[in-house]
PDB file of N, CA and C in Angstrom:
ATOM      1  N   UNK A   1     -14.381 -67.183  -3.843  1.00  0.00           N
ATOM      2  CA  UNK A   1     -13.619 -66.616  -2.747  1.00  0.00           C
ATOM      3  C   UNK A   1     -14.561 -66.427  -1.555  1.00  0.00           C
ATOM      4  N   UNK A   2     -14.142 -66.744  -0.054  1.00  0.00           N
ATOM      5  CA  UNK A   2     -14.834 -66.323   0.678  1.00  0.00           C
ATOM      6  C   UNK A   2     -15.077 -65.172   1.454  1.00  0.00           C
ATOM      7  N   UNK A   3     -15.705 -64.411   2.227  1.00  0.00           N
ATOM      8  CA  UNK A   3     -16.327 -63.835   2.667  1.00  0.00           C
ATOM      9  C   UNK A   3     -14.966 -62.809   3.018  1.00  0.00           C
ATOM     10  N   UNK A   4     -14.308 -63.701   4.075  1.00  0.00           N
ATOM     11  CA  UNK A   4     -13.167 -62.481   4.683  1.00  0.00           C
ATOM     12  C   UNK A   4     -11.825 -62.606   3.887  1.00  0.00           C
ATOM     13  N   UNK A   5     -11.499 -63.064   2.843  1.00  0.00           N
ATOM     14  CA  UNK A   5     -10.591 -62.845   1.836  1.00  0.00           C
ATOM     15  C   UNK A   5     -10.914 -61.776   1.312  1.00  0.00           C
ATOM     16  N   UNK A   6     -12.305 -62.333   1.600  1.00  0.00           N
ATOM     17  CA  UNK A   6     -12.858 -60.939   0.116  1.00  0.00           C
ATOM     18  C   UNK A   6     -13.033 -59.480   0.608  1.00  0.00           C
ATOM     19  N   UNK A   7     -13.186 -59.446   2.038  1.00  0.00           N
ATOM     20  CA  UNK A   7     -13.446 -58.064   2.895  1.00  0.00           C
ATOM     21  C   UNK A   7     -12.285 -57.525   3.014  1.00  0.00           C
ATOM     22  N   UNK A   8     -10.846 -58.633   3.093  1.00  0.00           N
ATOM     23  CA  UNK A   8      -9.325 -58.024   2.838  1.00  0.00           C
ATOM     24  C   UNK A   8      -9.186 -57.036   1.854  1.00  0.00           C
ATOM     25  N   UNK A   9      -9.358 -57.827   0.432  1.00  0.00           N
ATOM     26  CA  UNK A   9      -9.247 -57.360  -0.838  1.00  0.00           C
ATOM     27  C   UNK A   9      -9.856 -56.192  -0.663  1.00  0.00           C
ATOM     28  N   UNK A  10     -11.212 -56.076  -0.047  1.00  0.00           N
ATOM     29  CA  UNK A  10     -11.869 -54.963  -0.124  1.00  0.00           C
ATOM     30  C   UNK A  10     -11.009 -53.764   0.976  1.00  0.00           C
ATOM     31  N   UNK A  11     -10.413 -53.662   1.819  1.00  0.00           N
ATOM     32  CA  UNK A  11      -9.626 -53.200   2.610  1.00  0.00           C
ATOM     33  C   UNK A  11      -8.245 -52.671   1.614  1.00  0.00           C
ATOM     34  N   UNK A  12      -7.304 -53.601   0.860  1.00  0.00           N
ATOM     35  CA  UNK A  12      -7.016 -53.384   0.230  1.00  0.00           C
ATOM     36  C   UNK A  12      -6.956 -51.973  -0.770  1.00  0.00           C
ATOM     37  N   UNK A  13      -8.286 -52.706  -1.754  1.00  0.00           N
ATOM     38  CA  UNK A  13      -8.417 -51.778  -2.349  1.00  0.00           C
ATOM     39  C   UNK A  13      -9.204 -49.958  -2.256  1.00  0.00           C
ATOM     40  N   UNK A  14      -9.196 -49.824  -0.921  1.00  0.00           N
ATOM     41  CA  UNK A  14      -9.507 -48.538  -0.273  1.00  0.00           C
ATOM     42  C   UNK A  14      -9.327 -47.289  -0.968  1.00  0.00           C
ATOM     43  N   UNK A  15      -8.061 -47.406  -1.469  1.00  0.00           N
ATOM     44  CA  UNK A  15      -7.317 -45.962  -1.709  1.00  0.00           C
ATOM     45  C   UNK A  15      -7.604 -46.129  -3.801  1.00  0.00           C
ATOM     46  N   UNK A  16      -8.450 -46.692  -4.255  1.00  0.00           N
ATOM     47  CA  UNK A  16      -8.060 -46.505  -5.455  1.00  0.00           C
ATOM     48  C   UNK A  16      -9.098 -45.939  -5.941  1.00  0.00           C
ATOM     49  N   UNK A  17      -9.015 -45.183  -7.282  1.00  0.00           N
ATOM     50  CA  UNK A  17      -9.608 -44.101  -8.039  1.00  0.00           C
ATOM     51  C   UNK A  17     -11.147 -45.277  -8.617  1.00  0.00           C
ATOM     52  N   UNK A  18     -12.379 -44.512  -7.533  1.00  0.00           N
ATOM     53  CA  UNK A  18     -13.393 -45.101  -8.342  1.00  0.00           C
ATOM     54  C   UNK A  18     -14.419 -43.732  -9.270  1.00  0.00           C
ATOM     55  N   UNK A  19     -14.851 -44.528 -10.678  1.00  0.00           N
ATOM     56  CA  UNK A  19     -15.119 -45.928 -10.908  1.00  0.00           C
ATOM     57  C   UNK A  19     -13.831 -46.182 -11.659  1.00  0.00           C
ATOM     58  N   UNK A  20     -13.514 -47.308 -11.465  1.00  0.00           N
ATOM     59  CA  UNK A  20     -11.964 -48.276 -12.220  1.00  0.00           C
ATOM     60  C   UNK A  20     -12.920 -49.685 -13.179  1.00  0.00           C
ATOM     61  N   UNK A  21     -12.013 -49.626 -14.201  1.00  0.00           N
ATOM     62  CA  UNK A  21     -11.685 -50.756 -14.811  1.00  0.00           C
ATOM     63  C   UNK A  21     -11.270 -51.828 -14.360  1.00  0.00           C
ATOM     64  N   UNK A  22     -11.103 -53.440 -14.250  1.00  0.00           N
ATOM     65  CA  UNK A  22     -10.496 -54.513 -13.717  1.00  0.00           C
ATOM     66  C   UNK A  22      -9.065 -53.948 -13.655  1.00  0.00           C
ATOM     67  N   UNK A  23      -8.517 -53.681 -14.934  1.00  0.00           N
ATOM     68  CA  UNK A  23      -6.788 -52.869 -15.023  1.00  0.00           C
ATOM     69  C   UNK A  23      -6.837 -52.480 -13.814  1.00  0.00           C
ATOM     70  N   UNK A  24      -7.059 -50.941 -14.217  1.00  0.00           N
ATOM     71  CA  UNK A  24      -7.253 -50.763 -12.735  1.00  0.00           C
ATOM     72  C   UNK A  24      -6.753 -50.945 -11.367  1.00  0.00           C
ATOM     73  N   UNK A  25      -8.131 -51.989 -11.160  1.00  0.00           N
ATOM     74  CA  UNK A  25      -7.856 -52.402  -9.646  1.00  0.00           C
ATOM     75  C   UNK A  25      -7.030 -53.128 -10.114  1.00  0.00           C
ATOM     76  N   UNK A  26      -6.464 -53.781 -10.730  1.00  0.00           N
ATOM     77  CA  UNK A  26      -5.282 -55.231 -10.769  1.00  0.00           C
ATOM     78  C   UNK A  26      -3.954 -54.375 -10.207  1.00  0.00           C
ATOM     79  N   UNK A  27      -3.853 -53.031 -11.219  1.00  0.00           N
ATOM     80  CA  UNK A  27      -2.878 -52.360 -11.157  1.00  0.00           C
ATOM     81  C   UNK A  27      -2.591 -51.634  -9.363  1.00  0.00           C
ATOM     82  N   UNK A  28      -3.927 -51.343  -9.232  1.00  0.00           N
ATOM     83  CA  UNK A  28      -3.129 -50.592  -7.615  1.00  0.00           C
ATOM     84  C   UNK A  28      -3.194 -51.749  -6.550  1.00  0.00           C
ATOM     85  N   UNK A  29      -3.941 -52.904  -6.827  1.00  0.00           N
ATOM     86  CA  UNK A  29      -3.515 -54.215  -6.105  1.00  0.00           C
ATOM     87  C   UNK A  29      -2.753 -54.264  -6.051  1.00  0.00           C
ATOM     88  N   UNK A  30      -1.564 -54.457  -7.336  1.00  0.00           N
ATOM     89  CA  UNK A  30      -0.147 -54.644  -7.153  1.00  0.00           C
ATOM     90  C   UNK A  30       0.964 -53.804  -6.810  1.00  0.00           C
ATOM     91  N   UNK A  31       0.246 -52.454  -6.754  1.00  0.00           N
ATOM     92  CA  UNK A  31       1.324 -51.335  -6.594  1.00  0.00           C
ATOM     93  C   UNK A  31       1.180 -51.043  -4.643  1.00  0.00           C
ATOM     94  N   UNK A  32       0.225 -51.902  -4.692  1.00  0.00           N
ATOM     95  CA  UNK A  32       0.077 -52.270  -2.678  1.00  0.00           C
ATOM     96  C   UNK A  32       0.264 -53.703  -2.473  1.00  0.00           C
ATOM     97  N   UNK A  33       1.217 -54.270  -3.168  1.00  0.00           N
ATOM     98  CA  UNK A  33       1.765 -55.617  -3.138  1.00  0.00           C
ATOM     99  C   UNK A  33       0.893 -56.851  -2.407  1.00  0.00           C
ATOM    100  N   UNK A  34      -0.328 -56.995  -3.318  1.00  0.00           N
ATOM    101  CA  UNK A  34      -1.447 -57.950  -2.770  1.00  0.00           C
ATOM    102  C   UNK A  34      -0.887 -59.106  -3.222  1.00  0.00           C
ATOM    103  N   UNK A  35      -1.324 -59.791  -2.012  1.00  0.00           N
ATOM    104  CA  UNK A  35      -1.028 -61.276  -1.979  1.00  0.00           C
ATOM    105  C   UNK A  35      -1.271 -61.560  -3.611  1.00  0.00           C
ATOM    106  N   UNK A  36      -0.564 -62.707  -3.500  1.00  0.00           N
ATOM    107  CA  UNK A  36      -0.964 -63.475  -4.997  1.00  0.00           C
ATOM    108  C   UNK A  36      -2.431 -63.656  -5.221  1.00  0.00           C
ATOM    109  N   UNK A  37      -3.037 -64.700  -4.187  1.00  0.00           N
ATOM    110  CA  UNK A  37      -4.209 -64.998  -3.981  1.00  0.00           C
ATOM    111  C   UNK A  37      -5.823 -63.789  -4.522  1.00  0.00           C
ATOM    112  N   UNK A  38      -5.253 -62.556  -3.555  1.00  0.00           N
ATOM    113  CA  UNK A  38      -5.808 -61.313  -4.236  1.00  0.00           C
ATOM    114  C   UNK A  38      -5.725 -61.094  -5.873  1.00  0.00           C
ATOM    115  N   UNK A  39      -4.395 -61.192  -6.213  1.00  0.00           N
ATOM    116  CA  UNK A  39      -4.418 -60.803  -7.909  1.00  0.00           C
ATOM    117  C   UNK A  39      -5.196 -61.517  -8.537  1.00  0.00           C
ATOM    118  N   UNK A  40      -4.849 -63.069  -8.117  1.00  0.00           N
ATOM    119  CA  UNK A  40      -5.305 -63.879  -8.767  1.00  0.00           C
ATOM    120  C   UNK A  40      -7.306 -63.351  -9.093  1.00  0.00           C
ATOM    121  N   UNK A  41      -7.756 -63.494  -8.068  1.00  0.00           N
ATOM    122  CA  UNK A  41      -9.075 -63.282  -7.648  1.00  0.00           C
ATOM    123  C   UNK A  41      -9.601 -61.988  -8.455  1.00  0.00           C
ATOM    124  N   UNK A  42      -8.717 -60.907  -8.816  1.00  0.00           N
ATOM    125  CA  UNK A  42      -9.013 -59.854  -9.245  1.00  0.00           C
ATOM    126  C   UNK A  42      -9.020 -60.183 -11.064  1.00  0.00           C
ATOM    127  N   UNK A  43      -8.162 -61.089 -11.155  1.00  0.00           N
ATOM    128  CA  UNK A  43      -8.073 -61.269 -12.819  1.00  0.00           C
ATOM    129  C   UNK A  43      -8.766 -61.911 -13.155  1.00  0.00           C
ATOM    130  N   UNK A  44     -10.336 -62.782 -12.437  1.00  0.00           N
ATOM    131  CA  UNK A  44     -10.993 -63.014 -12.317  1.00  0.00           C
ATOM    132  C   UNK A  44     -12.465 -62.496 -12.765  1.00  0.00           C
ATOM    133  N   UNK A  45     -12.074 -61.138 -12.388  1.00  0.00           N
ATOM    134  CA  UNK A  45     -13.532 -60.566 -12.136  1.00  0.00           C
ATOM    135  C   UNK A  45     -13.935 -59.927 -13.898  1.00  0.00           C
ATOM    136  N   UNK A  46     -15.287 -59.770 -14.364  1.00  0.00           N
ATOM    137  CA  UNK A  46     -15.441 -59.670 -15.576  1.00  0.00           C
ATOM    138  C   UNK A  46     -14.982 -58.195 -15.826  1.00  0.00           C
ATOM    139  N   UNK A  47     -14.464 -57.835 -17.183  1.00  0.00           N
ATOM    140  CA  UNK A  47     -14.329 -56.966 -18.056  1.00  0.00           C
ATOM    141  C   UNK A  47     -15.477 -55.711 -17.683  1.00  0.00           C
ATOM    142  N   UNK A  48     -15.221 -54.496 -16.624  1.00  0.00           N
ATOM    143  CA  UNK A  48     -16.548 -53.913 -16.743  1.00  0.00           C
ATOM    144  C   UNK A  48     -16.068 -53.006 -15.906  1.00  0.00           C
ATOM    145  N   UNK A  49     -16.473 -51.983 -15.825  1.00  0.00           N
ATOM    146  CA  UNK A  49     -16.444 -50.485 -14.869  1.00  0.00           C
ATOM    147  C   UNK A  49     -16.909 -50.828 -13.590  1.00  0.00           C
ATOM    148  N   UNK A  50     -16.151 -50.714 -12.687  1.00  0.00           N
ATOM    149  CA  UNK A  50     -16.751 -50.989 -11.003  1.00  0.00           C
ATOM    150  C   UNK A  50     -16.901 -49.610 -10.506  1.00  0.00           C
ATOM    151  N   UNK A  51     -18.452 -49.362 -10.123  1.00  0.00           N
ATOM    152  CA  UNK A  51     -18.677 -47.883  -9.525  1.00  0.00           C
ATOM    153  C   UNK A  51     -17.960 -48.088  -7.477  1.00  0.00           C
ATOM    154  N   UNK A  52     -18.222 -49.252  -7.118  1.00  0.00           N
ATOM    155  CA  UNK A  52     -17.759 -49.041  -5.977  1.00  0.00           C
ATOM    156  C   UNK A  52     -17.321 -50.311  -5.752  1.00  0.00           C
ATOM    157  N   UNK A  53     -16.182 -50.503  -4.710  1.00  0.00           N
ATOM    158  CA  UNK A  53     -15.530 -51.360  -4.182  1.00  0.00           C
ATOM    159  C   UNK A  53     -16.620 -52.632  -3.758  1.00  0.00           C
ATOM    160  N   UNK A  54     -18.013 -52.713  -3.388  1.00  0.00           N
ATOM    161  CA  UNK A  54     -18.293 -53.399  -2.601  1.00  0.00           C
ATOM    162  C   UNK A  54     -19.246 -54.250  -4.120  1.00  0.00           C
ATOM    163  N   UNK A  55     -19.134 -53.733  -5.274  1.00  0.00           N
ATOM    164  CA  UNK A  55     -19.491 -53.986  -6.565  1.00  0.00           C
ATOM    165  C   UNK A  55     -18.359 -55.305  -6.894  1.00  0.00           C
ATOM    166  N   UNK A  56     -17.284 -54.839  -6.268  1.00  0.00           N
ATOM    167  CA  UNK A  56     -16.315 -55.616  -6.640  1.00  0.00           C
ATOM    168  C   UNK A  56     -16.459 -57.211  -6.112  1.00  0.00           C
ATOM    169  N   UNK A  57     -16.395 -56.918  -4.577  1.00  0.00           N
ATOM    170  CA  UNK A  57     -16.982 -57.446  -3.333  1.00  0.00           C
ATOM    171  C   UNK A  57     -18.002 -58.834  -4.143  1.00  0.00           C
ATOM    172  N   UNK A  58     -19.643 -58.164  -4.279  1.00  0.00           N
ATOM    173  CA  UNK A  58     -20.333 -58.828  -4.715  1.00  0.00           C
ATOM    174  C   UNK A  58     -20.100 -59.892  -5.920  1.00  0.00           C
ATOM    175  N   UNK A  59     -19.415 -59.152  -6.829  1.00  0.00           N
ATOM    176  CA  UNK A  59     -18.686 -59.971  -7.969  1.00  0.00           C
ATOM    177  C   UNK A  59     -17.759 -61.454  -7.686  1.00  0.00           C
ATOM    178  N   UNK A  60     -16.951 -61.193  -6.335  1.00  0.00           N
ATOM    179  CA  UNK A  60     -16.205 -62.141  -6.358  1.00  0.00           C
ATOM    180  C   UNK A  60     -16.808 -63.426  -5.152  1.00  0.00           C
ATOM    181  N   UNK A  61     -17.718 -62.754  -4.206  1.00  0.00           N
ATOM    182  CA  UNK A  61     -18.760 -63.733  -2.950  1.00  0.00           C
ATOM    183  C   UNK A  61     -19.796 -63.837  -3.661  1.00  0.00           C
ATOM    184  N   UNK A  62     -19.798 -63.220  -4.903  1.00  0.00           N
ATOM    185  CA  UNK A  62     -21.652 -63.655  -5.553  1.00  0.00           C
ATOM    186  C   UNK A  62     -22.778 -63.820  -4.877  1.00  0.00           C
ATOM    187  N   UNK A  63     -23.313 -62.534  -4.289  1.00  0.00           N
ATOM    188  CA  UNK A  63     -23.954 -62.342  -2.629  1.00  0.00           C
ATOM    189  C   UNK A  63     -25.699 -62.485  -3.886  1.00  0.00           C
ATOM    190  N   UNK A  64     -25.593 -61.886  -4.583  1.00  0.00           N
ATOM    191  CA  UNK A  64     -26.708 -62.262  -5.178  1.00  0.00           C
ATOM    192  C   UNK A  64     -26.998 -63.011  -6.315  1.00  0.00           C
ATOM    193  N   UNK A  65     -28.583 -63.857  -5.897  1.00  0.00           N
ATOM    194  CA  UNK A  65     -28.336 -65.179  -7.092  1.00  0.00           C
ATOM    195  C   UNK A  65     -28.126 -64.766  -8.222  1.00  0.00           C
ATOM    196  N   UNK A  66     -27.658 -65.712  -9.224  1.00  0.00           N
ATOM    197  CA  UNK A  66     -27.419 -65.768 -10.662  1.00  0.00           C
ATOM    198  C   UNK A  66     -28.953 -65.861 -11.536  1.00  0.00           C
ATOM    199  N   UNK A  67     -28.977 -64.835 -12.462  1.00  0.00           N
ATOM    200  CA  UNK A  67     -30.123 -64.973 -12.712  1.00  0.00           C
ATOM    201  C   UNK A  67     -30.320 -65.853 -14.105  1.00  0.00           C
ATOM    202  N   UNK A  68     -31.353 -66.150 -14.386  1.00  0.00           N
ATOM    203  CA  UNK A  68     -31.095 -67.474 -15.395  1.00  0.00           C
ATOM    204  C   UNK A  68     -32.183 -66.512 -16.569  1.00  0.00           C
ATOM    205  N   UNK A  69     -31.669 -66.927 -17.952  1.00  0.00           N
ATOM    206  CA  UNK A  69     -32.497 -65.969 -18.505  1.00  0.00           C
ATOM    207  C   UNK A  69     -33.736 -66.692 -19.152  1.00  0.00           C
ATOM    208  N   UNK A  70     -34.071 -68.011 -18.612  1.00  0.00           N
ATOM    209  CA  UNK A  70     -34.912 -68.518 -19.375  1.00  0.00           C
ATOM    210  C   UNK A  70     -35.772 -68.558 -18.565  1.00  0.00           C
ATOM    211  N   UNK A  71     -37.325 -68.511 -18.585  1.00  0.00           N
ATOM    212  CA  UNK A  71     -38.123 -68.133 -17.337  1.00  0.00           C
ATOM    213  C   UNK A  71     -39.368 -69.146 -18.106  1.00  0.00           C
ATOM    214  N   UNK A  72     -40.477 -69.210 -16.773  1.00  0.00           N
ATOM    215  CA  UNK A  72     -41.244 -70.539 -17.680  1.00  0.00           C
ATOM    216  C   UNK A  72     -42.083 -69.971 -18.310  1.00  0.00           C
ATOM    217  N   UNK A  73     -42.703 -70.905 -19.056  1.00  0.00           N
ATOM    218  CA  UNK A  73     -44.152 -70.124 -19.867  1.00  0.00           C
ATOM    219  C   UNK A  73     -45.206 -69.759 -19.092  1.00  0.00           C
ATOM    220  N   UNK A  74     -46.252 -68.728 -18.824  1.00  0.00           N
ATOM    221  CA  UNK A  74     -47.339 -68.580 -17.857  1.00  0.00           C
ATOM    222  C   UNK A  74     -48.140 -69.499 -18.670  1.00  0.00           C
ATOM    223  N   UNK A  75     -48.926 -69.964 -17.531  1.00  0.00           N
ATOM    224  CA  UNK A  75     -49.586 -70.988 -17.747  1.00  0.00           C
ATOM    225  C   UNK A  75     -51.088 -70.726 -17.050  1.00  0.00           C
ATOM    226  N   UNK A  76     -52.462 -71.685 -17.365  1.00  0.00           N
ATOM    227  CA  UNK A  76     -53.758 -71.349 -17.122  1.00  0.00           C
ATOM    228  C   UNK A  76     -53.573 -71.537 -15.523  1.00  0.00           C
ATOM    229  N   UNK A  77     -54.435 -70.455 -14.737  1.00  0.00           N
ATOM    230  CA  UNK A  77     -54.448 -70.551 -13.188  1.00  0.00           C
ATOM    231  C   UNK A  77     -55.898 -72.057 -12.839  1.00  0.00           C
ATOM    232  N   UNK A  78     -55.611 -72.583 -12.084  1.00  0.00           N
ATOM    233  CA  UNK A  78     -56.259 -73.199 -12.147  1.00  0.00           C
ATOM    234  C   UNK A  78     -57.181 -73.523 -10.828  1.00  0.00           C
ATOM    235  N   UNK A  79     -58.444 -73.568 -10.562  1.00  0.00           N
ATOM    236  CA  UNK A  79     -59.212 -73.593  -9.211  1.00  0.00           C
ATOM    237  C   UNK A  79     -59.941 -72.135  -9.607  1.00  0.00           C
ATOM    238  N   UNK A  80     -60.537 -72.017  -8.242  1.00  0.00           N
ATOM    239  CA  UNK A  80     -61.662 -70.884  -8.231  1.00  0.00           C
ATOM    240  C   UNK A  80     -60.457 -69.358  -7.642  1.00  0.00           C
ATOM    241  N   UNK A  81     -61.094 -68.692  -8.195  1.00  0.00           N
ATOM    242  CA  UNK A  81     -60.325 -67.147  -7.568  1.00  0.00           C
ATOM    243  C   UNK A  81     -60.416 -67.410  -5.903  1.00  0.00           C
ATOM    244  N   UNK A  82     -59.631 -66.731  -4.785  1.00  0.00           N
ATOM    245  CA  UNK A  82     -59.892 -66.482  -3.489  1.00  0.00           C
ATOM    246  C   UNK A  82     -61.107 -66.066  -3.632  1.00  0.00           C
ATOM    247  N   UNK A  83     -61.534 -66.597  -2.365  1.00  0.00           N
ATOM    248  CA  UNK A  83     -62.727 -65.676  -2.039  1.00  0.00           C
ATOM    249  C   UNK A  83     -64.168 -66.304  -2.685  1.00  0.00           C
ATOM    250  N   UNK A  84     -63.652 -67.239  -3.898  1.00  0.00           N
ATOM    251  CA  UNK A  84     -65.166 -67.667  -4.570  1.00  0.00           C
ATOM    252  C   UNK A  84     -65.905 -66.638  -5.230  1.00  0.00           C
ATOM    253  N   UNK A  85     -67.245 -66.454  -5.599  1.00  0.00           N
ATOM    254  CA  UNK A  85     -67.592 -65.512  -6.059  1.00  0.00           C
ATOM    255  C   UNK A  85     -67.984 -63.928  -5.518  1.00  0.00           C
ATOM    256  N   UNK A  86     -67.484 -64.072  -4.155  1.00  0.00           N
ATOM    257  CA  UNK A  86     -66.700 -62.853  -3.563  1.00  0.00           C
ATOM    258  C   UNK A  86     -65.846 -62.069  -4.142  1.00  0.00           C
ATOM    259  N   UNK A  87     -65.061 -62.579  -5.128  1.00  0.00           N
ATOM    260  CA  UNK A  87     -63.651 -62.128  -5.558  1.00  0.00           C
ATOM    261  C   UNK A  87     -64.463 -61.179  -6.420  1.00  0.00           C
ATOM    262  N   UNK A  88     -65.333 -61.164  -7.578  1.00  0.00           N
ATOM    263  CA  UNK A  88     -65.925 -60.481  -8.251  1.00  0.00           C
ATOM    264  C   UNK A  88     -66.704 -59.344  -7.722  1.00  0.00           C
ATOM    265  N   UNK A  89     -67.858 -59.610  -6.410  1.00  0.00           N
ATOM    266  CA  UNK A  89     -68.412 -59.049  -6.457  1.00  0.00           C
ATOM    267  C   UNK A  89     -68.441 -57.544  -5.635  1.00  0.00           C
ATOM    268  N   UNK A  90     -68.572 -56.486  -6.124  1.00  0.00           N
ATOM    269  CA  UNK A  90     -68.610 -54.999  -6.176  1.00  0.00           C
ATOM    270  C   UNK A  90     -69.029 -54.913  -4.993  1.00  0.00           C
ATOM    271  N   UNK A  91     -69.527 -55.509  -3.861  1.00  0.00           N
ATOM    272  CA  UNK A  91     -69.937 -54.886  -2.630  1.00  0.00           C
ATOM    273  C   UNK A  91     -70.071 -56.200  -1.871  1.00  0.00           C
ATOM    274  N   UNK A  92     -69.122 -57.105  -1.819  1.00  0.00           N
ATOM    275  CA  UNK A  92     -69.085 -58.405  -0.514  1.00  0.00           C
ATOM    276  C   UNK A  92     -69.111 -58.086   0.481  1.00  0.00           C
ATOM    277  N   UNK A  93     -69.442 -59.307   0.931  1.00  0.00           N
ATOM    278  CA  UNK A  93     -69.644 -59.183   2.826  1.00  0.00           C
ATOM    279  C   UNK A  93     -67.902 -59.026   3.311  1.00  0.00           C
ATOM    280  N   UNK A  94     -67.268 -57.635   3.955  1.00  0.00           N
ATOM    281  CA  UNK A  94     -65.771 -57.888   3.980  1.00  0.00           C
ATOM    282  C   UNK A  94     -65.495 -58.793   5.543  1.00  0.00           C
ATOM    283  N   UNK A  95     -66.745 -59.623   5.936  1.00  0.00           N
ATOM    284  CA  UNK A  95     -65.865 -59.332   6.996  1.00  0.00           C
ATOM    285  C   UNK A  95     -66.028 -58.821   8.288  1.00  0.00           C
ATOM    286  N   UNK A  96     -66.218 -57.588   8.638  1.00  0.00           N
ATOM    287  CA  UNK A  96     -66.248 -56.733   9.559  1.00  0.00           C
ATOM    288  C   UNK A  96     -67.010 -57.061  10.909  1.00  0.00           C
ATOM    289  N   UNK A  97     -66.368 -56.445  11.914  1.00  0.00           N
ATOM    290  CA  UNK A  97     -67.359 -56.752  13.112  1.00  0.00           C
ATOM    291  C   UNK A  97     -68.513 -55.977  13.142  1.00  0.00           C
ATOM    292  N   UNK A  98     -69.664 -56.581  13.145  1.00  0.00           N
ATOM    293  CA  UNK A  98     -70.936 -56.404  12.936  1.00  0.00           C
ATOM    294  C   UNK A  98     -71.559 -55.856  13.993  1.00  0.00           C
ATOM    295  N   UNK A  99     -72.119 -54.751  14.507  1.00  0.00           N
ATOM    296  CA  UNK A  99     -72.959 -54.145  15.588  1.00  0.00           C
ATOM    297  C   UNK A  99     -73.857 -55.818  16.074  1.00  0.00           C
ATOM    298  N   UNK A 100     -74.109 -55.709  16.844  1.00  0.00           N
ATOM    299  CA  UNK A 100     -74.621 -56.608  17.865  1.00  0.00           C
ATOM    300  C   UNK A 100     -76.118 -56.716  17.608  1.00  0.00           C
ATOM    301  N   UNK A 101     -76.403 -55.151  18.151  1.00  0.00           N
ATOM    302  CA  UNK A 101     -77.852 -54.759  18.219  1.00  0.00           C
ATOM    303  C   UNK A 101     -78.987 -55.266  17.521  1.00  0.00           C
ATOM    304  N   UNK A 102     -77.711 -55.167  15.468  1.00  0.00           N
ATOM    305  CA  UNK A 102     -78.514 -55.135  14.522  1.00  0.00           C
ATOM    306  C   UNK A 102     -78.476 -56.509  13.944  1.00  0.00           C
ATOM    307  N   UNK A 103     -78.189 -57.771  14.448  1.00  0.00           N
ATOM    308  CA  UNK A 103     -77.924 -59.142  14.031  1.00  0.00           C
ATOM    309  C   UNK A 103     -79.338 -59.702  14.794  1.00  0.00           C
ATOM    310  N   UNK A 104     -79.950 -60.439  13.459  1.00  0.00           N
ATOM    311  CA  UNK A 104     -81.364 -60.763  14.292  1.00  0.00           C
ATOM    312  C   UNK A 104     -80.781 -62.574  15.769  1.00  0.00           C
TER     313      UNK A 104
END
């Protein structure tokens, strides 16, 4: 569903008792005579307690990615650390602007 269907629905469903069940919202969708299109979209949405309308929202524009549950293996880093053997050492040169005076 897109964006401003979905901000309708969300308009819509204003006045209903949160947190709701899909029932629920299906039910006061229809008792505020939502388009078909709306129901449809609502019978849609998964089996689950919606704390707020814009929960709903996200569910049906899927505003955030899908997360995948298989993730890769970590693997050996490979090359020298930043910095070279800087990266290790306890008191490197950071850097800094250097007094003038004291640079031969």
């Amino acid at each position: 569903m897109d964006t401003a269907p979905t901000a309708e629905l969300q308009a819509l469903l204003e006045g209903v008792d949160l947190p709701a069940e899909k029932d629920a919202l299906l039910a006061y969708a229809v008792s505020q005579r939502a388009e078909p299109v709306f129901i449809a979209a609502l019978r849609e949405l998964p089996e689950r307690e919606y704390q707020s309308i814009d929960e709903v929202g996200e569910e049906l524009v899927r505003v955030q990615p899908v997360r995948h549950e298989e993730h890769a293996s970590p693997h050996e880093e490979s090359g020298a650390p930043p910095g070279g053997d800087a990266y290790t050492d306890p008191s490197p040169d950071t850097g800094q602007v250097r007094d003038l005076d004291s640079v031969d």
